[in-house]
Protein backbone atom coordinates (compact mmCIF):
# COMPACT_ATOMS: atom_id res chain seq x y z
CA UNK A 1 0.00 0.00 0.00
CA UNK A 2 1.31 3.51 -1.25
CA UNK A 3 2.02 6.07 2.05
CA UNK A 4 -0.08 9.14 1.60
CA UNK A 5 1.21 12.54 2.63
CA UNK A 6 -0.73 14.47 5.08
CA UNK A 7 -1.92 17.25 2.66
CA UNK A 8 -3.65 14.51 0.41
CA UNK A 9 -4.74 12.80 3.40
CA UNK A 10 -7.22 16.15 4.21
CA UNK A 11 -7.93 16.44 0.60
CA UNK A 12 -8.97 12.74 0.37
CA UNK A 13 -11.14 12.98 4.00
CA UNK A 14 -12.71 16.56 2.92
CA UNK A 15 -13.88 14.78 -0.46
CA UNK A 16 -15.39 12.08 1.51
CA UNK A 17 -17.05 14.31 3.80
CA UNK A 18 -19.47 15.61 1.00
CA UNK A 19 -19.79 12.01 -1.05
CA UNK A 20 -22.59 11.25 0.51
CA UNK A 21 -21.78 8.27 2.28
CA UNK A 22 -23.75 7.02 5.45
CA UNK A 23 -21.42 7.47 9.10
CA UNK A 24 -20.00 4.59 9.67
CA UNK A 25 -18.76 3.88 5.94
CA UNK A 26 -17.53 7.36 5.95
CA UNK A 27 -15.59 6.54 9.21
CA UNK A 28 -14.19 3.01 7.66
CA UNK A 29 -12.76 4.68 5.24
CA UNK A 30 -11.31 7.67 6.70
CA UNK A 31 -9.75 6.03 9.01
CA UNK A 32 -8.27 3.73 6.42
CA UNK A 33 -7.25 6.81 4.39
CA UNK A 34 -5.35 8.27 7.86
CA UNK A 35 -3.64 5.19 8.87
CA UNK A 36 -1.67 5.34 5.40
CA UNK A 37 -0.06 8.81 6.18
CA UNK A 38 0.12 7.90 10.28
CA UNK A 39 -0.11 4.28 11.41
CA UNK A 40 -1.51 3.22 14.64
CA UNK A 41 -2.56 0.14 16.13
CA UNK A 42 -6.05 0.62 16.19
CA UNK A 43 -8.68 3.04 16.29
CA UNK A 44 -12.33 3.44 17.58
CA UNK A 45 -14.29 6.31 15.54
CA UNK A 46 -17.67 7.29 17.22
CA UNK A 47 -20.85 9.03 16.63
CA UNK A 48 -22.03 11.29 20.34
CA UNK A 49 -25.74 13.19 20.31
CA UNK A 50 -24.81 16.76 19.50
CA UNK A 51 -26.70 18.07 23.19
CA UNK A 52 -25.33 15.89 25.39
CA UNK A 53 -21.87 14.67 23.67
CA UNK A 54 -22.76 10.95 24.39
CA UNK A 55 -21.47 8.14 22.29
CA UNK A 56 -24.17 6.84 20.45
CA UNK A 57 -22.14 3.99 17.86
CA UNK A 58 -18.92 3.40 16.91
CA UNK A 59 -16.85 1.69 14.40
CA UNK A 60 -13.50 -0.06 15.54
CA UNK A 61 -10.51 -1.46 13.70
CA UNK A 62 -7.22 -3.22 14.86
CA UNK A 63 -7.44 -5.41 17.79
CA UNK A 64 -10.69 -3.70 19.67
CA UNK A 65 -13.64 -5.86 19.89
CA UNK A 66 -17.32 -5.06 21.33
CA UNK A 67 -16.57 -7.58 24.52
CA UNK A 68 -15.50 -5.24 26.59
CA UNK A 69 -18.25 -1.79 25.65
CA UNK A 70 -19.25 -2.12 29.14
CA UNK A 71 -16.39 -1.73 30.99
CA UNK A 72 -15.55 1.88 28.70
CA UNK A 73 -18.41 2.80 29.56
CA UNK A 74 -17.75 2.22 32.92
CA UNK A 75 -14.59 4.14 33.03
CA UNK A 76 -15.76 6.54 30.25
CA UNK A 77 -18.90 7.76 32.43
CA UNK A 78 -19.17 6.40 35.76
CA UNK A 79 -15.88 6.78 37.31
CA UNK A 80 -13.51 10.00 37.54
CA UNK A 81 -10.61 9.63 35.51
CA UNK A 82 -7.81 12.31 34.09
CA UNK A 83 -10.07 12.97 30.78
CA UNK A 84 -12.87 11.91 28.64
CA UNK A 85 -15.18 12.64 25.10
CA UNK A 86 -17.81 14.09 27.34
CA UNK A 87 -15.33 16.69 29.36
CA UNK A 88 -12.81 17.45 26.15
CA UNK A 89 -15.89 18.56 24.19
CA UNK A 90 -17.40 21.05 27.01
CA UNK A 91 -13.86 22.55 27.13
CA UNK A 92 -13.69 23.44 23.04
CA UNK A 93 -12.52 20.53 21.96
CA UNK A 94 -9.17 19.58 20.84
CA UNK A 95 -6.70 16.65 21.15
CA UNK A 96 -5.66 15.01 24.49
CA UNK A 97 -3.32 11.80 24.65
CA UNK A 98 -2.80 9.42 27.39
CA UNK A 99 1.04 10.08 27.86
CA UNK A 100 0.54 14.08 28.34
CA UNK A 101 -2.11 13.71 30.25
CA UNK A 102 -0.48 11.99 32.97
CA UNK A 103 2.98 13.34 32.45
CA UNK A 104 4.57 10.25 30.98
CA UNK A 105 2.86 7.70 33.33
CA UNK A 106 0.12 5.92 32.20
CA UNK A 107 -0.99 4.15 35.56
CA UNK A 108 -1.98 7.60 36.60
CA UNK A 109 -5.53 6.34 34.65
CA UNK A 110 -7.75 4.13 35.78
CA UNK A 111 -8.90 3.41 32.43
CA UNK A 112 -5.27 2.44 31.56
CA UNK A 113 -4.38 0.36 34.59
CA UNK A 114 -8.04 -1.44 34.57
CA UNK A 115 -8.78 -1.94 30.48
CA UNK A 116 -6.62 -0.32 28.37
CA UNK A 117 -3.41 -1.95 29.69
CA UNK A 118 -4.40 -5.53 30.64
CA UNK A 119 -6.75 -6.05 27.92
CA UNK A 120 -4.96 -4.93 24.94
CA UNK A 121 -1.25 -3.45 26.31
CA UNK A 122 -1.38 0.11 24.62
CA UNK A 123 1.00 2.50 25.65
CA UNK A 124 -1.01 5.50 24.61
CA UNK A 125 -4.22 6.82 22.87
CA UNK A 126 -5.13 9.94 21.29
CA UNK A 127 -8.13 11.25 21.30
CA UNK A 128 -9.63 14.44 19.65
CA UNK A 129 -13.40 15.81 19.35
CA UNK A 130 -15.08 16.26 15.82
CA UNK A 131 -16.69 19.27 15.53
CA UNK A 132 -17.87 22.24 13.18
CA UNK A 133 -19.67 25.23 13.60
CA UNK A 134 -19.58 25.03 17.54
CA UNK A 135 -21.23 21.12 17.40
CA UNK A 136 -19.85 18.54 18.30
CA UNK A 137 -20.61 14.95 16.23
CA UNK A 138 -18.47 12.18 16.72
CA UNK A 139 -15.03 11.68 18.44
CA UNK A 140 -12.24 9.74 17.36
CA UNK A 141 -9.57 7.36 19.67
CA UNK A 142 -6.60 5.75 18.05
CA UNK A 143 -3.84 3.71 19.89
CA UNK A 144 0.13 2.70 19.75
CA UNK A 145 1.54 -0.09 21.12
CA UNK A 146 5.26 0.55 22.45
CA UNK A 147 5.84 4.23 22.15
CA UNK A 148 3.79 7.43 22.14
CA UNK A 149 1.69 9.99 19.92
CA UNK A 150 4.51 12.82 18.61
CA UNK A 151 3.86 16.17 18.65
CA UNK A 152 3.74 16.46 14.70
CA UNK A 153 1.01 12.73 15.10
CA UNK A 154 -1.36 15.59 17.43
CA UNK A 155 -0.95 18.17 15.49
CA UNK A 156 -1.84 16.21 12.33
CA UNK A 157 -4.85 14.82 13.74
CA UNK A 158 -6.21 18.35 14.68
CA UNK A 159 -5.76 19.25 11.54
CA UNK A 160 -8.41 16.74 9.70
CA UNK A 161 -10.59 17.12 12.76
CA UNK A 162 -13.19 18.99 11.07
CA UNK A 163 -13.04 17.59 7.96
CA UNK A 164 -14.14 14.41 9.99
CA UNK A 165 -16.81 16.45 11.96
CA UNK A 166 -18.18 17.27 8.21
CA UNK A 167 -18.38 13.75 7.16
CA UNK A 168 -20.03 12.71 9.97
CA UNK A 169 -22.69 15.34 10.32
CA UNK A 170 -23.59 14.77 6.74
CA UNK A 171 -23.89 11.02 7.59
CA UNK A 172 -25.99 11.01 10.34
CA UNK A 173 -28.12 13.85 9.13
CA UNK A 174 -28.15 15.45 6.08
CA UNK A 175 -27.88 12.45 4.07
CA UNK A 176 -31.32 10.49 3.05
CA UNK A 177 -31.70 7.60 4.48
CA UNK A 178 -32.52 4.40 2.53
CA UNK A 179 -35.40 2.55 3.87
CA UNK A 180 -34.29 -0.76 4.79
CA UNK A 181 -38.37 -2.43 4.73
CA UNK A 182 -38.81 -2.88 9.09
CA UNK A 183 -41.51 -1.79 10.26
CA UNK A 184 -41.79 1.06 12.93
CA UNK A 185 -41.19 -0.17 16.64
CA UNK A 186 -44.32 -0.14 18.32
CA UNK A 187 -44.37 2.19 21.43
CA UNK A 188 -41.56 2.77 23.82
CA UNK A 189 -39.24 0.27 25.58
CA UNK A 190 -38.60 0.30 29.05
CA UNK A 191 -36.02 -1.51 30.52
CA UNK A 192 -34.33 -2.14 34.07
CA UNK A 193 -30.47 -2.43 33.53
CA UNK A 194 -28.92 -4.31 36.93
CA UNK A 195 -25.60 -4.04 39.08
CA UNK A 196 -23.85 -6.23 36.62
CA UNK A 197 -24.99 -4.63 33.05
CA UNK A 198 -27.48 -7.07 32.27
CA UNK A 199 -31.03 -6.76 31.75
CA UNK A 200 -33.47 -7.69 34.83
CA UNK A 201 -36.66 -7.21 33.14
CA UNK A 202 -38.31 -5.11 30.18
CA UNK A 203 -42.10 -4.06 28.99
CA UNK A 204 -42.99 -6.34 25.33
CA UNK A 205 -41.31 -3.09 23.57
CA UNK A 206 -38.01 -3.34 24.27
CA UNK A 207 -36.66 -6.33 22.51
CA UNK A 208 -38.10 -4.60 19.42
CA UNK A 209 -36.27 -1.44 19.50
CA UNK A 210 -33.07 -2.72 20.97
CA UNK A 211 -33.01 -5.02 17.58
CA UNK A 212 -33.48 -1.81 16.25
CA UNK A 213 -30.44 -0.48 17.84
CA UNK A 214 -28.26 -3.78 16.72
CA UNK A 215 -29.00 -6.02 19.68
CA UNK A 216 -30.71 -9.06 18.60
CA UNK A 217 -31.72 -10.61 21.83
CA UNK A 218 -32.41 -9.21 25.60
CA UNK A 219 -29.35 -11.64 26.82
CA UNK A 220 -27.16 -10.29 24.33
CA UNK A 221 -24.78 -7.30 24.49
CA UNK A 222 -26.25 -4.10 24.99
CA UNK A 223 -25.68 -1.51 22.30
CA UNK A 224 -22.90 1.09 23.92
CA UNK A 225 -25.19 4.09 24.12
CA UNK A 226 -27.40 2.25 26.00
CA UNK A 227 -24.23 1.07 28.22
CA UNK A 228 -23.20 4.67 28.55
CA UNK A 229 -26.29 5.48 29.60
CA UNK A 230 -26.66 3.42 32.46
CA UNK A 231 -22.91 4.32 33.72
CA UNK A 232 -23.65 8.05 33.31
CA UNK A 233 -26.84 7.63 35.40
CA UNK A 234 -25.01 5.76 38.12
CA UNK A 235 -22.75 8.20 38.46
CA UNK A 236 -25.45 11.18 38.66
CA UNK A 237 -26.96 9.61 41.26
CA UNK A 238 -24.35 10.37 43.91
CA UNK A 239 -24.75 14.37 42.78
CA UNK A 240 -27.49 15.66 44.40
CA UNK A 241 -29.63 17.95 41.28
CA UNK A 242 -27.69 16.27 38.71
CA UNK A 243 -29.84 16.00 35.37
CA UNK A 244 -30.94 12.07 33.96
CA UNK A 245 -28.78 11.29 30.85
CA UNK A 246 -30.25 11.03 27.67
CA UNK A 247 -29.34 10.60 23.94
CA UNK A 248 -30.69 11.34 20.64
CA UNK A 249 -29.28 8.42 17.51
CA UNK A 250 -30.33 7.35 14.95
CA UNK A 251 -31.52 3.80 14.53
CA UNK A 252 -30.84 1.16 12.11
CA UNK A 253 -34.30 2.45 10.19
CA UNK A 254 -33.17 5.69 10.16
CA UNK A 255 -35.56 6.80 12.93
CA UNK A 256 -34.59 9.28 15.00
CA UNK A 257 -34.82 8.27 18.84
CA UNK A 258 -34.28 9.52 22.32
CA UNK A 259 -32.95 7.33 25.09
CA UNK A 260 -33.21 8.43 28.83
CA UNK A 261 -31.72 6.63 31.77
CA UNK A 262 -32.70 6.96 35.31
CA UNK A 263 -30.99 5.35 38.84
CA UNK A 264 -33.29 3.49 41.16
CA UNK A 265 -32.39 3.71 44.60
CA UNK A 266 -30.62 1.18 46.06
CA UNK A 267 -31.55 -0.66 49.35
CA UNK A 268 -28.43 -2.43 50.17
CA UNK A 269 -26.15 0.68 49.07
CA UNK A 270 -24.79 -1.28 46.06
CA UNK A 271 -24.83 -0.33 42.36
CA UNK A 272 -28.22 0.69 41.81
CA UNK A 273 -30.64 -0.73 39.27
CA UNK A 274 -31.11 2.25 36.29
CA UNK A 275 -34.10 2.29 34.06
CA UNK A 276 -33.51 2.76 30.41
CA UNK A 277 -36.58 3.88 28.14
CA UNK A 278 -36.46 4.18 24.07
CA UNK A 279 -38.71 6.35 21.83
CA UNK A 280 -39.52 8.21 19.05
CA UNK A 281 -37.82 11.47 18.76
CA UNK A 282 -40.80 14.26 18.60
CA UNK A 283 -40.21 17.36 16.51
CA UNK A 284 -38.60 19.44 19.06
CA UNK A 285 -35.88 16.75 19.61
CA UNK A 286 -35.30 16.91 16.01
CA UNK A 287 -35.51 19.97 14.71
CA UNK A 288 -32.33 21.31 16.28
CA UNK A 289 -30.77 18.62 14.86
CA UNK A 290 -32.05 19.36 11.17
CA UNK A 291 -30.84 22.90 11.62
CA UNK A 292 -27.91 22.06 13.52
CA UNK A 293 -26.55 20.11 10.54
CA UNK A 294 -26.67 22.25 7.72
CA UNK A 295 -23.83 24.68 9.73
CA UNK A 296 -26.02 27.44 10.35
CA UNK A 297 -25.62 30.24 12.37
CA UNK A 298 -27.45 30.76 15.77
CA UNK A 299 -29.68 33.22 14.05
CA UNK A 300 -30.14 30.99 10.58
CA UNK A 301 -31.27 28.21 13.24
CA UNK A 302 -34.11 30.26 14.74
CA UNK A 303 -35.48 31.42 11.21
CA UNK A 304 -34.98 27.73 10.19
CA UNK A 305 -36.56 26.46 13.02
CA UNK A 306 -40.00 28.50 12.84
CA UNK A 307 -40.03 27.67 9.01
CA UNK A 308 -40.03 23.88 9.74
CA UNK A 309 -43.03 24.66 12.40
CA UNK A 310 -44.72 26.85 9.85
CA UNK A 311 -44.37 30.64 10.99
CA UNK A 312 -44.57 33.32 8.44
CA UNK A 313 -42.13 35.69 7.59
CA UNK A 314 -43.71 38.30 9.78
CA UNK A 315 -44.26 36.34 12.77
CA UNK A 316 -40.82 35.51 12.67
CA UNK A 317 -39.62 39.18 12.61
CA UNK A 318 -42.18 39.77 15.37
CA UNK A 319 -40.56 37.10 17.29
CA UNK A 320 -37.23 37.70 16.66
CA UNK A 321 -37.45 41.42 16.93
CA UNK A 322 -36.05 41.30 13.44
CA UNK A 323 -37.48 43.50 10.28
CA UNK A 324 -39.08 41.75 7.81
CA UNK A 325 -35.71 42.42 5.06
CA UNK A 326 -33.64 41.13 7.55
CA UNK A 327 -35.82 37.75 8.03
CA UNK A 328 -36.00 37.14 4.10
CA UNK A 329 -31.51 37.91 4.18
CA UNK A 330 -31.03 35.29 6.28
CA UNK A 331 -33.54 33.09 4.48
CA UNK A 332 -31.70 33.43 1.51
CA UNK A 333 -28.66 32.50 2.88
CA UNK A 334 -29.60 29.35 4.62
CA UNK A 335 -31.20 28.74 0.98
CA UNK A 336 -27.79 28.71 -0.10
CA UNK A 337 -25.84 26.72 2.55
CA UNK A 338 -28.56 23.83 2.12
CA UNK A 339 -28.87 24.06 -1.37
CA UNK A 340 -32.72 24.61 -1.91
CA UNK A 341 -34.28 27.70 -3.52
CA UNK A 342 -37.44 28.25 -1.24
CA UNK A 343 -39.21 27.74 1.74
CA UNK A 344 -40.84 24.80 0.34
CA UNK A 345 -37.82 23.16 -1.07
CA UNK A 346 -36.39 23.41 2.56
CA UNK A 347 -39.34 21.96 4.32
CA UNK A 348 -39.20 18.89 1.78
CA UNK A 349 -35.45 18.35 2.17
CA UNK A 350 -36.11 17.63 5.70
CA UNK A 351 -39.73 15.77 4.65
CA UNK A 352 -37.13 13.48 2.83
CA UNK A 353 -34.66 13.47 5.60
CA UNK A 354 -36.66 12.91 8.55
CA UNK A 355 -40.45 12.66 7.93
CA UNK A 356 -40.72 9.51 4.85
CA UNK A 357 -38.91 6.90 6.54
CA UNK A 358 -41.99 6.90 8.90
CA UNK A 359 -44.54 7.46 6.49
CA UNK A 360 -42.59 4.85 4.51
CA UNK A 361 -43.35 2.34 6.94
CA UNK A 362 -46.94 2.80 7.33
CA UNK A 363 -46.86 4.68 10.36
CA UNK A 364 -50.13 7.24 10.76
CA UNK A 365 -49.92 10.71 12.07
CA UNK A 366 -51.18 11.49 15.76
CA UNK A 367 -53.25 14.48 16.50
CA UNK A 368 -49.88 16.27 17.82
CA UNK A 369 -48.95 16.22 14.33
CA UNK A 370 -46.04 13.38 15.32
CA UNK A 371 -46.16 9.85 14.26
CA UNK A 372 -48.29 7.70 16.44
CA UNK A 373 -47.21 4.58 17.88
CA UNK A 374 -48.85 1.18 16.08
């Protein structure tokens, strides 16, 4: 295999950032793309829910497997350690390694001494956030065995980090998605996640939409947003306030949903039981993800946003204590940006994006104007 330089490398990922391609085959191959200009002994590139910076899939190459999901989510959300997605992305972003984060030694991280170390004997990992326009999308981990990330390997990385952000945003978003002939899950599932990560019990819902997710049977293992989940809510329940984590992904159907996880109290002070529901994503779950993806500016979003929900140009001025002109300028820019002429070639981009693959699947409307569960 020919080496690529890093300058073609970010031509290469930038070209597949606007080829269309669904996430994950976007991530397979830009990964494959970077490891010819910067090798590394494996990698884990992830999708996280734009509000809440939770990892909602991931793709993995080299020698990581799915086997051990629940223990990174364990260290990834439940238990302090010297950095994670979640805490890199509230601070701006960026790239943090394993090495400068604990000054040359490693045991200094849990996650290290407990998984990373035992399990597969890396002596660093890299990480850096993938975002553009202020929105964060996905994050991306890659690993050496026997020596460390260089300066010049960071710096590199940074560098492509949007182009990534770009090819996943347009993957999980603004790209169509193909209908794959399932039916729509019929109402919510509800689900009681125990001590040890399996599942205790669950309504007649849940095995549906968990097949949904990827996970064909209630023994099996859970998908790793719904593993994150349940760490993240263990660990808010020791903070008194704290809000319940929750997740927006989309599903193997292209459905948008929202998962929510909650801690039960615990009687005999051990690891408490969390409940983990699964539903439909209602329109305003999803609409500032529509607007979000097109790289819009705060005030494009909140035109955009009362277009989608059907509020005329001078209800929107009212609203926005904007003039009228102003309203239609920034109209005509987000026009541009998405690549539609009108306000009715905007509201059936996202018809196409968002709305069909329900209708496609025979699912009637409800009188909130949402689909209604079968």
């Amino acid at each position: 295999m020919v080496a690529l330089s890093p300058e073609r490398v970010r031509r290469q990922i930038d070209a597949l950032a606007v080829a269309g391609l669904d996430w994950e085959t976007f991530g397979r191959t830009a990964v494959e793309t970077l490891h010819r200009a910067m090798p590394f002994a494996a990698s884990c590139f992830a999708s996280v829910d734009p509000a809440t910076h939770i990892v909602t899939a991931n793709v993995k190459s080299g020698g990581l497997d799915d086997d051990h999901d629940v223990e990174w989510s364990f260290h990834e959300y439940e238990v302090e350690d010297l950095y994670d997605f979640r805490s890199l992305s509230c601070g701006g972003g960026g790239v943090v390694t394993l090495q400068s984060s604990t000054g040359g030694d490693p045991g200094r991280s849990r996650r290290w001494a407990e998984l990373f170390s035992p399990v597969w004997d890396f002596s660093d990992e890299l990480r850096v956030t993938l975002s553009v326009d202020g929105v964060t999308w996905g994050g991306l981990a890659l690993f050496h065995e026997g020596r460390a990330f260089t300066a010049a390997e960071q710096a590199f990385v940074a560098s492509i980090s949007e182009g990534l952000a770009r090819g996943v945003r347009s993957g999980l978003v603004a790209a169509a998605v193909a209908d794959d002939g399932r039916p729509a899950a019929s109402g919510p599932a509800v689900l009681v996640v125990d001590g040890r990560g399996e599942v205790a019990s669950a309504n007649l819902g849940a095995a549906e939409r968990l097949a949904d997710l990827g996970c064909v049977d209630l023994g099996d293992q859970l998908p790793q947003v719904v593993t994150g989940l349940v760490a993240a809510a263990r660990r808010m329940s020791a903070t008194p306030g704290a809000a319940n984590p929750r997740a927006r992904l989309r599903t193997g159907a292209g459905r948008w949903v929202v998962a929510h996880a909650s801690p039960l109290v615990s009687r005999d002070g051990g690891a408490p039981d969390v409940v983990v529901t699964i539903d439909d994503a209602r329109p305003p779950e999803i609409i500032p993800l529509v607007v979000a993806s097109y790289g819009l500016t705060d005030r494009e979003r909140d035109v955009v946003a009362r277009v989608l929900q059907g509020v005329d140009t001078a209800d929107i001025a009212r609203a926005l204590h904007l003039s009228a002109y102003t309203v239609q300028d920034h109209l005509k820019k987000v026009f541009g940006k998405i690549g539609v002429r009108s306000r009715r070639e905007l509201i059936a981009q996202v018809f196409t994006d968002h709305y069909l693959p329900q209708m496609a699947n025979g699912v009637g409307l409800a009188p909130s104007g949402w689909f209604a569960a079968s």
